[in-house]
Protein backbone atom coordinates (compact mmCIF):
# COMPACT_ATOMS: atom_id res chain seq x y z
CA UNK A 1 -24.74 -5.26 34.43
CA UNK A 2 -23.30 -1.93 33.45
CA UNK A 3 -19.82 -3.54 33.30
CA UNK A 4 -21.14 -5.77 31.05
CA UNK A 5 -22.79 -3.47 28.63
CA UNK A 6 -19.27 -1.70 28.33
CA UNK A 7 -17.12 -4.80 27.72
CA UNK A 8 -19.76 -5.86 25.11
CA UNK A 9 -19.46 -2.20 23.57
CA UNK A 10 -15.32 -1.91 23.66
CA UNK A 11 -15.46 -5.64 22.08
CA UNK A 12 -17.70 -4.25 19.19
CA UNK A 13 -15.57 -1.71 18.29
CA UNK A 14 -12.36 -2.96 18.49
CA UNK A 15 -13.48 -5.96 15.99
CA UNK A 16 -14.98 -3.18 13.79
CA UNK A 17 -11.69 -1.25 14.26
CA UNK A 18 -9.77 -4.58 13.33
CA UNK A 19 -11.96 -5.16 9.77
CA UNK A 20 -11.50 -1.66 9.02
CA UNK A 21 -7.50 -2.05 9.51
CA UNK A 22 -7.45 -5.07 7.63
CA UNK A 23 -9.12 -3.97 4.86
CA UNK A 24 -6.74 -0.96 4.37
CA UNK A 25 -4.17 -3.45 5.06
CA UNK A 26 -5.32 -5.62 2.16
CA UNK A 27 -6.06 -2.86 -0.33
CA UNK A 28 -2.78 -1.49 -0.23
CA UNK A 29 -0.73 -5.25 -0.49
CA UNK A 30 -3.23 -5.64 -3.53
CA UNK A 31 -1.62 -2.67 -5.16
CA UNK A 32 1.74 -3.28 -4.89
CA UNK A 33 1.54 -6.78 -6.04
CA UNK A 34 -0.33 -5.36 -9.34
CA UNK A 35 2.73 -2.44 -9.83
CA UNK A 36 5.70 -5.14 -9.04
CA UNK A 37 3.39 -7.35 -11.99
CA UNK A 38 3.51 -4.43 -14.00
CA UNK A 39 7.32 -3.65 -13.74
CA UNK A 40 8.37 -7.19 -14.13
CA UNK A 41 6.25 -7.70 -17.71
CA UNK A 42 7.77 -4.37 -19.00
CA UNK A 43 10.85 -5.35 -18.25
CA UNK A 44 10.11 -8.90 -19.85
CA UNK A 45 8.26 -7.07 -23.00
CA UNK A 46 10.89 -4.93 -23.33
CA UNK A 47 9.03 -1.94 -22.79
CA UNK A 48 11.70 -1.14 -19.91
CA UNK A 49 15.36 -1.52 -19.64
CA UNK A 50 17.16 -2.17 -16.95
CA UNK A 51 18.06 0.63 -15.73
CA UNK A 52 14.01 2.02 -15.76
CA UNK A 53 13.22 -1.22 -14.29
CA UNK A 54 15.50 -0.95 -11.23
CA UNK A 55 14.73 3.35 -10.72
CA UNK A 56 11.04 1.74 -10.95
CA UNK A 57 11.66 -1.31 -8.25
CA UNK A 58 13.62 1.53 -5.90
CA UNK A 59 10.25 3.63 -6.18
CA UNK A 60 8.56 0.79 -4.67
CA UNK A 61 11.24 -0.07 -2.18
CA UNK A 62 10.41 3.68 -0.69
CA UNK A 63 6.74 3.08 -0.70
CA UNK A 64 7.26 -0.20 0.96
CA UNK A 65 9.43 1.31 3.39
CA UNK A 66 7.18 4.74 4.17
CA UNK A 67 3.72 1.77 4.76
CA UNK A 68 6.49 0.26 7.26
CA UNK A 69 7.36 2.96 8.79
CA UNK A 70 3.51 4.00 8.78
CA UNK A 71 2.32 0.45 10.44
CA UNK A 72 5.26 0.47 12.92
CA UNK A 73 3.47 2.38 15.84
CA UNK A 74 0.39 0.12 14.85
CA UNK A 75 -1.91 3.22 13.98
CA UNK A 76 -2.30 2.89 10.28
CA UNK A 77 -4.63 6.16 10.15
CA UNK A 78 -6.55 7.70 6.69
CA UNK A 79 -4.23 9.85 6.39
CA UNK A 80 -1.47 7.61 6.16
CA UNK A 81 -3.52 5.25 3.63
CA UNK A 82 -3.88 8.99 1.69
CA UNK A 83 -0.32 9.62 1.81
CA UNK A 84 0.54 5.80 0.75
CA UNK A 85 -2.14 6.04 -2.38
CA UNK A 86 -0.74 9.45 -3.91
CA UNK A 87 2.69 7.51 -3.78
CA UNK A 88 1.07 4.62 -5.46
CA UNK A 89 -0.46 6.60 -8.08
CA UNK A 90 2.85 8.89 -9.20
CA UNK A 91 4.98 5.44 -9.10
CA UNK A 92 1.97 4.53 -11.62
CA UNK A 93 2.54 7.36 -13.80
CA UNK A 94 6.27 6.96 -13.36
CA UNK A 95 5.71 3.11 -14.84
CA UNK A 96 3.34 4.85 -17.79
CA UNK A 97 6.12 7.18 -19.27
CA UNK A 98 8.82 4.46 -19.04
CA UNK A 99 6.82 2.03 -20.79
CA UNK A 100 5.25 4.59 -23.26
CA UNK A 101 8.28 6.67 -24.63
């Protein structure tokens, strides 16, 4: 009966352990599909040249590669998703002064 009780209790937190992942997971994928949308209409607007549009997309090629590096042991930890947001957010500002010169 005991054994029972503790199966039940690892299941329930490794499915709340899995929602919680996933959810960082998707919040992060979110972003960089708005920033890659923001990029590719400056460039279209001409708001960016070519040369701002590429230093931008190699920006997001390190962020991309830091949230692989990050998921690669399979811990994806707070700390991380902090690390990965202040990245986001200076590649943000980056695409603000380009656009706004």
């Amino acid at each position: 009966m005991i054994n029972l009780k503790n199966k039940a209790i690892q299941f329930l937190l490794a499915t709340v352990l899995l929602l919680t992942t996933a959810e960082a997971y998707a919040n992060v994928d979110y972003r960089q599909v708005r920033q890659y949308k923001r990029v590719d209409n400056g460039l279209h607007r001409g708001q960016l040249n070519n040369r701002e549009a590429n230093r931008l997309q190699n920006g997001r090629a390190r962020i991309e590669q830091r949230e692989a590096n990050f998921r690669a042991d399979g811990n994806f930890n707070r700390g991380q998703k902090r690390k990965l947001n202040r990245m986001h957010n200076n590649h943000s500002r980056k695409m603000y002064k380009y656009k706004h010169k």
